[in-house]
PDB file of N, CA and C in Angstrom:
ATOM      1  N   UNK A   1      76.718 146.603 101.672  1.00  0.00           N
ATOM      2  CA  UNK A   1      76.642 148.032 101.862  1.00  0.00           C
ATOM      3  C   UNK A   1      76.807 148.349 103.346  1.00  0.00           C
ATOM      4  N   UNK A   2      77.511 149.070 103.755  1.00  0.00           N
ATOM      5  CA  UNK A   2      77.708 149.793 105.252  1.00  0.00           C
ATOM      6  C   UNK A   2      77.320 150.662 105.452  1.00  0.00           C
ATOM      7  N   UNK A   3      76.264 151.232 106.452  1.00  0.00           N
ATOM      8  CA  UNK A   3      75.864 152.019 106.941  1.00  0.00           C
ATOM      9  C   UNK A   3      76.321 152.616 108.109  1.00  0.00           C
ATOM     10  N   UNK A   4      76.999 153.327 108.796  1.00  0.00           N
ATOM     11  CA  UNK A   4      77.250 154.212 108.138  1.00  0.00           C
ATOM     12  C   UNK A   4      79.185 154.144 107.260  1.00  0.00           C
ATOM     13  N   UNK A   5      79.499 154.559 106.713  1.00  0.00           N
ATOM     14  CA  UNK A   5      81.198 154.098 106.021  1.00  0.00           C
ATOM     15  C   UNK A   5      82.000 154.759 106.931  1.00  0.00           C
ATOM     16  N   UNK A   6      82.774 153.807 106.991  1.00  0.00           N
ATOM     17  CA  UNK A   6      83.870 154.312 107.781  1.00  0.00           C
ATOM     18  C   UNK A   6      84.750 155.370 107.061  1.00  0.00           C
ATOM     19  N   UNK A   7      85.540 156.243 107.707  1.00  0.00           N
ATOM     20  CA  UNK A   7      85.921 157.182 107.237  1.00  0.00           C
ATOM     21  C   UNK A   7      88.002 156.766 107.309  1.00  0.00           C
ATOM     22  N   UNK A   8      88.376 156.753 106.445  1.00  0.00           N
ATOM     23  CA  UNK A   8      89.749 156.384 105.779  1.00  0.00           C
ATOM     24  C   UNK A   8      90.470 156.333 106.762  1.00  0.00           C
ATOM     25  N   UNK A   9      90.529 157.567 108.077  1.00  0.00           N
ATOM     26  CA  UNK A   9      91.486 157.207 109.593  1.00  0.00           C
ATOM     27  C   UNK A   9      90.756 156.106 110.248  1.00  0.00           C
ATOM     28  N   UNK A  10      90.094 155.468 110.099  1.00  0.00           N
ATOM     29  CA  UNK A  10      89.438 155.116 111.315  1.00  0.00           C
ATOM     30  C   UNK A  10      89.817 153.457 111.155  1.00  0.00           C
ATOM     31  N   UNK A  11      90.313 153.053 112.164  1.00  0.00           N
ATOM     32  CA  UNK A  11      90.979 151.819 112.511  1.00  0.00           C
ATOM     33  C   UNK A  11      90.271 150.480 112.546  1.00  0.00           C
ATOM     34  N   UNK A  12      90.133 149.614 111.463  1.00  0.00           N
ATOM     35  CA  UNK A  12      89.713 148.321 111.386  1.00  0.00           C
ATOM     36  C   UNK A  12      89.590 147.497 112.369  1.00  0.00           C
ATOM     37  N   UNK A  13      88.445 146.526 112.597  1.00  0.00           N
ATOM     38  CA  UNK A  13      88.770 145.578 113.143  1.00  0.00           C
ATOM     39  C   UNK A  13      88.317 144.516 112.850  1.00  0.00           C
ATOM     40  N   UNK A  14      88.710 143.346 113.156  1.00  0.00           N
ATOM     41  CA  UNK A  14      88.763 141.798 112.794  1.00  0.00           C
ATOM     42  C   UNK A  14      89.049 140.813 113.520  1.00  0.00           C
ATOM     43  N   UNK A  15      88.703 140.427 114.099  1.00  0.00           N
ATOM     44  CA  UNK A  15      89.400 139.526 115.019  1.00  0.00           C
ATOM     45  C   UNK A  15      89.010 138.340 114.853  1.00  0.00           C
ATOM     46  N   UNK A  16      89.351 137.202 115.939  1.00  0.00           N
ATOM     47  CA  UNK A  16      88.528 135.911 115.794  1.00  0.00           C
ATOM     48  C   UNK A  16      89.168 135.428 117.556  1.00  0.00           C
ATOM     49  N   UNK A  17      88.117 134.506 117.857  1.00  0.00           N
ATOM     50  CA  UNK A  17      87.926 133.750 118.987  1.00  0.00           C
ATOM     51  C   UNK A  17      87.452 132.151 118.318  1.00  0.00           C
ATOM     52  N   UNK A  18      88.311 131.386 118.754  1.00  0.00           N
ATOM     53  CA  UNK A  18      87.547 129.878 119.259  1.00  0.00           C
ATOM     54  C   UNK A  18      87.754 129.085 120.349  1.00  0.00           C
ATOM     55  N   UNK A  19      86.897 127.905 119.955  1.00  0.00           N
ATOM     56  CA  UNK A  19      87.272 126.545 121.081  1.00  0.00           C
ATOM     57  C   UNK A  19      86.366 125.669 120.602  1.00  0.00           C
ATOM     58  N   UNK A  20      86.904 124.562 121.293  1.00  0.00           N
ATOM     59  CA  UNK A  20      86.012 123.580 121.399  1.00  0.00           C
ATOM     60  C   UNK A  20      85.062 123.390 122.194  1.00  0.00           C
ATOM     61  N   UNK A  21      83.752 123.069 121.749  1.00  0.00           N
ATOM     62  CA  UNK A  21      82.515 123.224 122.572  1.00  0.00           C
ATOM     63  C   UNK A  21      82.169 121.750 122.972  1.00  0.00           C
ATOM     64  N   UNK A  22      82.474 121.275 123.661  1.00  0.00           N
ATOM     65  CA  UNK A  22      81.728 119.402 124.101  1.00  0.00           C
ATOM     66  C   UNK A  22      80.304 119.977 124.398  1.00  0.00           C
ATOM     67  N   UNK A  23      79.805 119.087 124.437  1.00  0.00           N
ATOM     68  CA  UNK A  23      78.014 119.150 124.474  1.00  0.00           C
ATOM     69  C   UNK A  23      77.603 119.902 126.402  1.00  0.00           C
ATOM     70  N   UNK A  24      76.929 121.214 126.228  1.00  0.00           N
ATOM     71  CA  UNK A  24      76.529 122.030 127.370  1.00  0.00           C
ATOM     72  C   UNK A  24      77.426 123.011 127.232  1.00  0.00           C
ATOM     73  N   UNK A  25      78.611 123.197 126.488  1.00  0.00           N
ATOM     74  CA  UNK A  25      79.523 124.177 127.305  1.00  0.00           C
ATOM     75  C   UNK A  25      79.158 125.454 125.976  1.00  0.00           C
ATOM     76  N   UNK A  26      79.486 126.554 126.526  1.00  0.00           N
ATOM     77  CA  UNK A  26      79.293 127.691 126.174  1.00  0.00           C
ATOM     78  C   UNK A  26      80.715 128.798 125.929  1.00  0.00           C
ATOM     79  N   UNK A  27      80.915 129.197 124.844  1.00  0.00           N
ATOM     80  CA  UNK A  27      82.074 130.359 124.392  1.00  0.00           C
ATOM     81  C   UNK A  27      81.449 131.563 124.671  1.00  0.00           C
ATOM     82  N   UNK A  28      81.873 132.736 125.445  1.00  0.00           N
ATOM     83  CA  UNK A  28      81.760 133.382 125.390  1.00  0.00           C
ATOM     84  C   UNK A  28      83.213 134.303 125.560  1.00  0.00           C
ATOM     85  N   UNK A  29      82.504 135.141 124.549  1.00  0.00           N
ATOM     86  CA  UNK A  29      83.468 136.522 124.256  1.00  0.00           C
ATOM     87  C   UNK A  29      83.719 137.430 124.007  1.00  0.00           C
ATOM     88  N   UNK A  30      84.435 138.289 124.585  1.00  0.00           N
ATOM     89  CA  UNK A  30      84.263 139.895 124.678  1.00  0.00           C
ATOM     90  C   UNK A  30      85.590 140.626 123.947  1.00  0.00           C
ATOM     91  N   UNK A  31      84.742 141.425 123.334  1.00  0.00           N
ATOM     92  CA  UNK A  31      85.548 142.291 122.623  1.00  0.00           C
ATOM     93  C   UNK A  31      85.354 143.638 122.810  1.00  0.00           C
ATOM     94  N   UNK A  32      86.839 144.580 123.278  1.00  0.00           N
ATOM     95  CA  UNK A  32      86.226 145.438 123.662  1.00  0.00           C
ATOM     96  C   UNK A  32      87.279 146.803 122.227  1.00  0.00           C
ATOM     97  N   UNK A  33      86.833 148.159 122.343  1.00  0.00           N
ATOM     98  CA  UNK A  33      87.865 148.992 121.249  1.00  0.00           C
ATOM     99  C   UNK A  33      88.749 149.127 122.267  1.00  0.00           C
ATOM    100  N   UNK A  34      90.088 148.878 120.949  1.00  0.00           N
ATOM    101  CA  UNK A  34      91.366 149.524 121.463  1.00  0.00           C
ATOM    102  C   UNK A  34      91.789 150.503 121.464  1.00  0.00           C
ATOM    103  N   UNK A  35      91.422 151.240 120.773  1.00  0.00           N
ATOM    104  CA  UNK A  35      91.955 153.113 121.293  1.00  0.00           C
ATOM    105  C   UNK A  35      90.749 153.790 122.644  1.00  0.00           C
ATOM    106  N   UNK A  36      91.671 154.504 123.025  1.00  0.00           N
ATOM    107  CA  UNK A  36      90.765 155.164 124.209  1.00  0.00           C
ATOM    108  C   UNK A  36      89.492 156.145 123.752  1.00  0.00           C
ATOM    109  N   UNK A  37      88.884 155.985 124.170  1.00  0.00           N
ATOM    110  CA  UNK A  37      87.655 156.484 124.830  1.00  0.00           C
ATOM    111  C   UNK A  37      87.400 156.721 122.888  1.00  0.00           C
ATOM    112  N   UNK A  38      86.743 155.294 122.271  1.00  0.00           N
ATOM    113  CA  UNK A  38      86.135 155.363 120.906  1.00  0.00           C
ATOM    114  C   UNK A  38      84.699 154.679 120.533  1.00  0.00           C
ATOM    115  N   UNK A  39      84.208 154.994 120.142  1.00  0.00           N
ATOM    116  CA  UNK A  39      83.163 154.007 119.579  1.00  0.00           C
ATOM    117  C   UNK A  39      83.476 153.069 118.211  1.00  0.00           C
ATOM    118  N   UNK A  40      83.070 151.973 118.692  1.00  0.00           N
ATOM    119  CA  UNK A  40      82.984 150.865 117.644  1.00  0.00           C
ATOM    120  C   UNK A  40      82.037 150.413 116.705  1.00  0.00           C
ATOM    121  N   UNK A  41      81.999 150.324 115.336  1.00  0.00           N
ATOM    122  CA  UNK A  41      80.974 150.344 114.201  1.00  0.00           C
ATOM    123  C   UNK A  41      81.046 148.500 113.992  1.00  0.00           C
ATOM    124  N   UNK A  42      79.699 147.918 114.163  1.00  0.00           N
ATOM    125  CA  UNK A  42      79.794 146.830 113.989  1.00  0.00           C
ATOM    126  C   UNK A  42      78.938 146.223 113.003  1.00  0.00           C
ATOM    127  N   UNK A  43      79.294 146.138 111.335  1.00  0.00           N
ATOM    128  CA  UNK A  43      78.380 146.055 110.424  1.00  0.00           C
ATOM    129  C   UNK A  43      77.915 144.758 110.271  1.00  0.00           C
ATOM    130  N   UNK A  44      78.859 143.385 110.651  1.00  0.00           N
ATOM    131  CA  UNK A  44      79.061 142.177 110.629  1.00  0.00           C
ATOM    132  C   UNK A  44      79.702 141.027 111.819  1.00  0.00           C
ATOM    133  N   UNK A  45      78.472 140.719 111.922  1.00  0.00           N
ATOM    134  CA  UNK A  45      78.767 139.462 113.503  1.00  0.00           C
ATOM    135  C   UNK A  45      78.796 137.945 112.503  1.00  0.00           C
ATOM    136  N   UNK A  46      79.641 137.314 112.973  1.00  0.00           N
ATOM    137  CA  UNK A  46      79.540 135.843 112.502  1.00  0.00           C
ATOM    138  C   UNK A  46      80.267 134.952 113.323  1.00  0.00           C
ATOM    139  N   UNK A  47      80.134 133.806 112.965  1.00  0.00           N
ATOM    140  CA  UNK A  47      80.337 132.306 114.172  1.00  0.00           C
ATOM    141  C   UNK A  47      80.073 131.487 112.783  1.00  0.00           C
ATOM    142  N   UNK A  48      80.656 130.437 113.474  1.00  0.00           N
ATOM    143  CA  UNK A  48      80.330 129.045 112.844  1.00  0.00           C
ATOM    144  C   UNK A  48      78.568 128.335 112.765  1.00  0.00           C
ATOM    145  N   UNK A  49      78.922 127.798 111.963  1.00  0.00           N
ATOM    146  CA  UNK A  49      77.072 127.767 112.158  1.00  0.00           C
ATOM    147  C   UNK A  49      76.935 126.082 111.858  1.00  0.00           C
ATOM    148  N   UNK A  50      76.198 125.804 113.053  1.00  0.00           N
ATOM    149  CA  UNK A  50      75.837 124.196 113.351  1.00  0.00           C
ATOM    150  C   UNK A  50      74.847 124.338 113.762  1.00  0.00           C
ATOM    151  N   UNK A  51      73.986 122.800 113.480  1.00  0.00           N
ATOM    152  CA  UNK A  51      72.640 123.036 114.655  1.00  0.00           C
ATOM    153  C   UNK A  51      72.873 122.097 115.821  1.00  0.00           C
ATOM    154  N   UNK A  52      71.748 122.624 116.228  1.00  0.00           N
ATOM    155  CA  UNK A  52      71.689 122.345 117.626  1.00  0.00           C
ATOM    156  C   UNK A  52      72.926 123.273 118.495  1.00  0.00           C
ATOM    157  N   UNK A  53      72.691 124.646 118.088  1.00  0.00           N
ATOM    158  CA  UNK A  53      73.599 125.531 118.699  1.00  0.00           C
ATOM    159  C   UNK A  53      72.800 126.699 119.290  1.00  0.00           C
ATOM    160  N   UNK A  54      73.115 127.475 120.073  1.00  0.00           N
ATOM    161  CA  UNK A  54      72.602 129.143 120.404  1.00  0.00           C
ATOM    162  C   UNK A  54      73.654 130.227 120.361  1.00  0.00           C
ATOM    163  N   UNK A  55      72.671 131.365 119.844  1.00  0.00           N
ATOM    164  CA  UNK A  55      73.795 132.293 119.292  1.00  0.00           C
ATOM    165  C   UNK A  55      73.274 133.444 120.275  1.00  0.00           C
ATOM    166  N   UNK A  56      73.711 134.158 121.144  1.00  0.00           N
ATOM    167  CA  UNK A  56      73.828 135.558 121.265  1.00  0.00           C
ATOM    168  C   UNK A  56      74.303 136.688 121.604  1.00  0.00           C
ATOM    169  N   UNK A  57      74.313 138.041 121.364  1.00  0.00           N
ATOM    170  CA  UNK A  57      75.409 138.716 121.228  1.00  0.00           C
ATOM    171  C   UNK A  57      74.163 140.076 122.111  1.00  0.00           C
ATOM    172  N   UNK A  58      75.693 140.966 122.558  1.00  0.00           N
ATOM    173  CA  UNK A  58      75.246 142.011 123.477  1.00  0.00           C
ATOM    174  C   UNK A  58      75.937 143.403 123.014  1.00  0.00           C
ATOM    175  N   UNK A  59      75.718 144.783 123.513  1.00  0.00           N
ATOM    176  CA  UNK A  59      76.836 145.805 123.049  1.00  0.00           C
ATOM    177  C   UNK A  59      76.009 146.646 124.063  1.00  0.00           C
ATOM    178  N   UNK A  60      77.440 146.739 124.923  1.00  0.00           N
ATOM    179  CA  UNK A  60      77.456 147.616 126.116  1.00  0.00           C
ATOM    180  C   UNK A  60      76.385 147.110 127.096  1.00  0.00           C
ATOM    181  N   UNK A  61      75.620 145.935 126.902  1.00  0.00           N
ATOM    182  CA  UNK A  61      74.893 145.314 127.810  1.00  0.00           C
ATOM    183  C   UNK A  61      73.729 145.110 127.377  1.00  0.00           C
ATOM    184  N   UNK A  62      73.569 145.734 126.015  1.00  0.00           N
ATOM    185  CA  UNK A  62      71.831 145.711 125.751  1.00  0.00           C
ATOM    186  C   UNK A  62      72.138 144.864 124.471  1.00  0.00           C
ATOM    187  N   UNK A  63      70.890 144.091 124.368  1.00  0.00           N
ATOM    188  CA  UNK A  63      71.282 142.677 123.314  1.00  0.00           C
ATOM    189  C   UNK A  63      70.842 143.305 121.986  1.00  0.00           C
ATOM    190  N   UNK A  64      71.659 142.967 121.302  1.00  0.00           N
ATOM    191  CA  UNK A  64      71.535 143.171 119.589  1.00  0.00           C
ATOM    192  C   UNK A  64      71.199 141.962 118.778  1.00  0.00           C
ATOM    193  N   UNK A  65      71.548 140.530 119.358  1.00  0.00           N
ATOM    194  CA  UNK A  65      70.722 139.295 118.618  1.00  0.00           C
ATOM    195  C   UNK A  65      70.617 138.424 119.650  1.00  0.00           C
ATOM    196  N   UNK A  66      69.551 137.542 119.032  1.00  0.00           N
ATOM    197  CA  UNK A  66      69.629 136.182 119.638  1.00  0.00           C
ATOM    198  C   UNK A  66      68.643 136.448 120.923  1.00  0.00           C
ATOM    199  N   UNK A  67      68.606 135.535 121.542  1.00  0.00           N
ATOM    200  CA  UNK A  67      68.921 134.097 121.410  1.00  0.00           C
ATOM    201  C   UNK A  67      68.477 133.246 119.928  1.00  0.00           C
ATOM    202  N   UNK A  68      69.337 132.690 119.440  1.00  0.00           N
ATOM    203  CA  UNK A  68      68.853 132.685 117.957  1.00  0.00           C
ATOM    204  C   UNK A  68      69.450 131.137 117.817  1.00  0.00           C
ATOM    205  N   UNK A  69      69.012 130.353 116.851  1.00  0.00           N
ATOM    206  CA  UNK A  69      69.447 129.098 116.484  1.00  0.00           C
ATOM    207  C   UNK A  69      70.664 129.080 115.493  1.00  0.00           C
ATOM    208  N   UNK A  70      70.675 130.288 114.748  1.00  0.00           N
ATOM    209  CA  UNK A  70      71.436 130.478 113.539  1.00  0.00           C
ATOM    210  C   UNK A  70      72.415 131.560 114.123  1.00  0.00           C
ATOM    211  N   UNK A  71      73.451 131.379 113.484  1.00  0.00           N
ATOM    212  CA  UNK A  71      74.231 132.628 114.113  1.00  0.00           C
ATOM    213  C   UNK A  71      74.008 134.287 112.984  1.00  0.00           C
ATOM    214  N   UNK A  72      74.326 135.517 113.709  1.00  0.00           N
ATOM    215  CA  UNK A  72      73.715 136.803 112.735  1.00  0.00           C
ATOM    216  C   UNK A  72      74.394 136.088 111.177  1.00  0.00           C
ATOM    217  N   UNK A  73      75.596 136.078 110.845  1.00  0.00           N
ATOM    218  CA  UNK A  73      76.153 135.307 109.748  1.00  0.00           C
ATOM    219  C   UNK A  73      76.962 134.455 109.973  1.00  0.00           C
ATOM    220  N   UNK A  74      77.197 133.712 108.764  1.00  0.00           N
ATOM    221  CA  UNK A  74      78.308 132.553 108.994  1.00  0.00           C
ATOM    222  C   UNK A  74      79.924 132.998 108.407  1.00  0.00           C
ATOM    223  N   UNK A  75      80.427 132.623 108.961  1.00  0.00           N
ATOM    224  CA  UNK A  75      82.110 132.844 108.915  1.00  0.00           C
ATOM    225  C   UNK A  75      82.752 132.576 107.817  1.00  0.00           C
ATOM    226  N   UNK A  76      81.656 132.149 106.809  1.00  0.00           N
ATOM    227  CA  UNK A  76      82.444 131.252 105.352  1.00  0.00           C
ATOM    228  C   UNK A  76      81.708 132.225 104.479  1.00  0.00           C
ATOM    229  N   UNK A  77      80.619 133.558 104.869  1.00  0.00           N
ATOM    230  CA  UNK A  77      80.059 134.430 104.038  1.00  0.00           C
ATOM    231  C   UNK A  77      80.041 135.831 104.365  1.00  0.00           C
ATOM    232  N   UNK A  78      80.507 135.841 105.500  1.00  0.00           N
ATOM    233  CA  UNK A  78      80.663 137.144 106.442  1.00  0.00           C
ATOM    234  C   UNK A  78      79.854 138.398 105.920  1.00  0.00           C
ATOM    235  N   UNK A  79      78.475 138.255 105.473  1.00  0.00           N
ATOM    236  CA  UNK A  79      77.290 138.848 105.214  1.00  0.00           C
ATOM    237  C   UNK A  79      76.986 140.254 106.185  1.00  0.00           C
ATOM    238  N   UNK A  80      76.969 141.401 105.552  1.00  0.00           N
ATOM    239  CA  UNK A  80      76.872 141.956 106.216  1.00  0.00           C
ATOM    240  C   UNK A  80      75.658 142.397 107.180  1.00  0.00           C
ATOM    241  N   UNK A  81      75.352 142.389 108.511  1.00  0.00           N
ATOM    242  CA  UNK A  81      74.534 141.395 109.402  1.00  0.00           C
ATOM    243  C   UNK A  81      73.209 142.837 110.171  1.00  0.00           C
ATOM    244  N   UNK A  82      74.356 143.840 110.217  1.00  0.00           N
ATOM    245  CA  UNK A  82      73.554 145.052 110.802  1.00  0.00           C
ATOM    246  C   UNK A  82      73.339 146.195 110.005  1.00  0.00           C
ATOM    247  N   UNK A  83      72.285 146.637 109.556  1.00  0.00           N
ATOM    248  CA  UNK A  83      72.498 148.053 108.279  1.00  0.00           C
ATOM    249  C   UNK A  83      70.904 148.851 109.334  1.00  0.00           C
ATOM    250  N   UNK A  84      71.017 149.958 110.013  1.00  0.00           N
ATOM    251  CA  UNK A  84      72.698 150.339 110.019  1.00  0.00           C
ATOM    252  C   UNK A  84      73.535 149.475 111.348  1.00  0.00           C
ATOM    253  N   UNK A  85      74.810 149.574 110.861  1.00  0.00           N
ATOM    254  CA  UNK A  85      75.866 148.890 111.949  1.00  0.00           C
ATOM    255  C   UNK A  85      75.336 149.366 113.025  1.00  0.00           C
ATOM    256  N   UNK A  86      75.441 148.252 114.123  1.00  0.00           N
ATOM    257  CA  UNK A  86      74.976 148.475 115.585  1.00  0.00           C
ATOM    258  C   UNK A  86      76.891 149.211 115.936  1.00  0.00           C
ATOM    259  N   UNK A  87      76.376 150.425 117.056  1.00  0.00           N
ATOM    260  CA  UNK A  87      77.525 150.348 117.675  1.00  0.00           C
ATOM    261  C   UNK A  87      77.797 150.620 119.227  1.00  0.00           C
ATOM    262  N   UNK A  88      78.909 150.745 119.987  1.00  0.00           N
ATOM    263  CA  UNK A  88      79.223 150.775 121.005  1.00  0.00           C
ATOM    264  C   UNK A  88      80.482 151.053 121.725  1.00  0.00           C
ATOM    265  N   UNK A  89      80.295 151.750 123.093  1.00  0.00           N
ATOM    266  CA  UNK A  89      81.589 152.022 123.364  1.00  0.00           C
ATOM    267  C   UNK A  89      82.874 151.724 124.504  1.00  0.00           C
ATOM    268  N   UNK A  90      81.961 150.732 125.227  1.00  0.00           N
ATOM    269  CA  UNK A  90      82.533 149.841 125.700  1.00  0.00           C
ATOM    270  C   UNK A  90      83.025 148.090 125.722  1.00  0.00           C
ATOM    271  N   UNK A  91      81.823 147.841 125.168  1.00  0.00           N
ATOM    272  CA  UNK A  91      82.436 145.961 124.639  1.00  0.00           C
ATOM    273  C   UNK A  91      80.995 145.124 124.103  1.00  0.00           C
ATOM    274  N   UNK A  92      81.365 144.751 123.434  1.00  0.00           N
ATOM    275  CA  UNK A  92      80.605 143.441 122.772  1.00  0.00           C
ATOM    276  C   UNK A  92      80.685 142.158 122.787  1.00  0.00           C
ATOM    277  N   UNK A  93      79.854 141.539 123.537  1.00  0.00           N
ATOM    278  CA  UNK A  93      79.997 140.517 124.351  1.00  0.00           C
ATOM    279  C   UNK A  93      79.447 139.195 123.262  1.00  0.00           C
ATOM    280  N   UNK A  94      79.529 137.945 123.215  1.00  0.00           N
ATOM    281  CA  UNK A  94      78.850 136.696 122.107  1.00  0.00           C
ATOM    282  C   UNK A  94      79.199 135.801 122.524  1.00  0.00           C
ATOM    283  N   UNK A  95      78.043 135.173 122.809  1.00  0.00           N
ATOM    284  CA  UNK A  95      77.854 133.461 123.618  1.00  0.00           C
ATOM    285  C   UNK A  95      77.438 132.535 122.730  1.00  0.00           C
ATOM    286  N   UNK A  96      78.271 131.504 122.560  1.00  0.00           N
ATOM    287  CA  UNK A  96      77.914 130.659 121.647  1.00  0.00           C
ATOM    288  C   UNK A  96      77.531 129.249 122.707  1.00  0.00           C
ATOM    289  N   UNK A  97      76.186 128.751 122.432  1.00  0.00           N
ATOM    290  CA  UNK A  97      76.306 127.546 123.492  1.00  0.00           C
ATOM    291  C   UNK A  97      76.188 126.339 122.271  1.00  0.00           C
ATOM    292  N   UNK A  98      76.842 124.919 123.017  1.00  0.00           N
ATOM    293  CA  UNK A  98      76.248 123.799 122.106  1.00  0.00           C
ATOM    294  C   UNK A  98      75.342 123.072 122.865  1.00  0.00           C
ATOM    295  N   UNK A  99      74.327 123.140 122.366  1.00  0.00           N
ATOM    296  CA  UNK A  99      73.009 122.708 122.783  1.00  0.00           C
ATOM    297  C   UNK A  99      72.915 120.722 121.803  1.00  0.00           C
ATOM    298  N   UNK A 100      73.895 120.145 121.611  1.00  0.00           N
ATOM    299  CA  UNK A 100      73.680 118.812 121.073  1.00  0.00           C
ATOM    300  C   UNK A 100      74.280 118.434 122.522  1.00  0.00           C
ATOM    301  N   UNK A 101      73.761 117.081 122.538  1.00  0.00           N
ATOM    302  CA  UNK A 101      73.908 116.309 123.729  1.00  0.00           C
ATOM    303  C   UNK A 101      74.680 115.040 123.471  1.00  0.00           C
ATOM    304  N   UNK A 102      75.554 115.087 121.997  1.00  0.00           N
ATOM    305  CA  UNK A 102      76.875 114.168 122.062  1.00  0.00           C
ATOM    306  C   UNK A 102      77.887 114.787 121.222  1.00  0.00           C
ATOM    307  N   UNK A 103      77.867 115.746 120.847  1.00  0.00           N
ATOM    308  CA  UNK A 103      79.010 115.934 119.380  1.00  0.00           C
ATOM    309  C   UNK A 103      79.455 117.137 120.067  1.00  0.00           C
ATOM    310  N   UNK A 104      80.938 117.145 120.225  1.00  0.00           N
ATOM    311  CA  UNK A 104      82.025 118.498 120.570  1.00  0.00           C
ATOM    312  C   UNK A 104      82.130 118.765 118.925  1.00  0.00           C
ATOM    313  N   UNK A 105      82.257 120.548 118.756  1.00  0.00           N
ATOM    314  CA  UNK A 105      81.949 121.243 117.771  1.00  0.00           C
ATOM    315  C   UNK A 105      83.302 122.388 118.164  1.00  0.00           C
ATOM    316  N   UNK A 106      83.788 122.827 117.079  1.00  0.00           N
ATOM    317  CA  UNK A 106      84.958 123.891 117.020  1.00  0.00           C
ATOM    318  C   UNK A 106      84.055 125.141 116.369  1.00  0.00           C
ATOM    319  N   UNK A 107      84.450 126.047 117.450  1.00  0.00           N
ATOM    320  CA  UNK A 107      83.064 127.315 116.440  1.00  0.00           C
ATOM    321  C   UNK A 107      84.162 128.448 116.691  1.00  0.00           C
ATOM    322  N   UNK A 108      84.414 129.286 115.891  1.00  0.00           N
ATOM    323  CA  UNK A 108      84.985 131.030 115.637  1.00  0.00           C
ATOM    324  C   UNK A 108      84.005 131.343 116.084  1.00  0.00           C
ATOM    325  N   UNK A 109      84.045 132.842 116.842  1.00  0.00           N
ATOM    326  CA  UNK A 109      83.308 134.040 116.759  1.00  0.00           C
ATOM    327  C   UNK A 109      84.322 134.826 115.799  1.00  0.00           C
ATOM    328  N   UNK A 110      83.713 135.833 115.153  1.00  0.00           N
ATOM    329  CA  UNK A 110      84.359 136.746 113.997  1.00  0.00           C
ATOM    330  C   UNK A 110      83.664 138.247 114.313  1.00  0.00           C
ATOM    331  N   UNK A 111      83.887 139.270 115.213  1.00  0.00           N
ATOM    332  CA  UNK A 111      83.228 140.384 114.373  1.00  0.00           C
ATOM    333  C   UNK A 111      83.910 141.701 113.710  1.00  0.00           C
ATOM    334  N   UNK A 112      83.498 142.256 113.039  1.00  0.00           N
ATOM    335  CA  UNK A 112      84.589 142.393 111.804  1.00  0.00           C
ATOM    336  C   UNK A 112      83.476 144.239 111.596  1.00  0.00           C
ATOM    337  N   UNK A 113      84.883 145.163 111.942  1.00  0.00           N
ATOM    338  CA  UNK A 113      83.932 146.294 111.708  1.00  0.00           C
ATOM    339  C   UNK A 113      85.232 147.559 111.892  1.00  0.00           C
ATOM    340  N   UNK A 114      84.868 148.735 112.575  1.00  0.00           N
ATOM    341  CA  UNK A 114      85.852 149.707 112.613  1.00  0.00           C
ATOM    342  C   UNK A 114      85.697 150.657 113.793  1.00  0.00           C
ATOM    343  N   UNK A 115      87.145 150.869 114.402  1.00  0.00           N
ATOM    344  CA  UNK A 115      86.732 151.756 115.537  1.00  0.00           C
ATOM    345  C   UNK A 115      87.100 153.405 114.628  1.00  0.00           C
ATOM    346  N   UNK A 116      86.224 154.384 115.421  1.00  0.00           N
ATOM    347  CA  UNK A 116      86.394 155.792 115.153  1.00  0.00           C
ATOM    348  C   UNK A 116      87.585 155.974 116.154  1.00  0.00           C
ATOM    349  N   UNK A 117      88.136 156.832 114.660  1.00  0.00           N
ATOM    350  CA  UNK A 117      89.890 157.410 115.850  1.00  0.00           C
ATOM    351  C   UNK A 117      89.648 158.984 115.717  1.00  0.00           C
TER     352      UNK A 117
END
């Protein structure tokens, strides 16, 4: 269920980010809206989900999760994560660190929501 629904003009988004994480290193990534001067509806955050990982995510600078062990959802259930959707109108930022101290790990960030046009 989405809180609040997007309304039929209003422009999707989806994206994805990865890499490879060797043990200490950290993904971070920013996503910002592409039409001018819009706010972004963000019902669903997800990443890959391993342990011995840290998950956290920001919007417009003020944190919406994490520091968390688990990521908001996983990328294979894309659960919807915020009711109501967190939103924002400049960028949404998500740091994924790998916190194992021998295993390199491939992790997506995914967040998946709609800008107002």
């Amino acid at each position: 269920m989405l809180v609040p629904c997007p309304d039929p003009d209003d422009a999707p988004f989806n994206e994805t980010v990865s890499a490879e994480l060797a043990p200490g290193e950290k993904l971070t990534a920013e996503f910002t809206p592409e039409q001018s001067e819009t706010r972004m509806y963000l019902p669903i955050l997800a990443a890959s989900k391993y342990p011995n990982m840290s998950y956290e995510a920001s919007a417009d600078g003020e944190p919406i999760y994490g520091p968390g062990r688990a990521p908001p959802t996983d990328i294979d259930d894309l659960s919807v994560t915020f009711i109501p959707a967190k939103s924002f109108t400049r960028s949404l930022t998500v740091e994924v660190t790998n916190l194992d101290d021998s295993v390199t790990r491939t992790v997506i960030i995914q967040p998946v929501g709609w800008e107002v046009t």
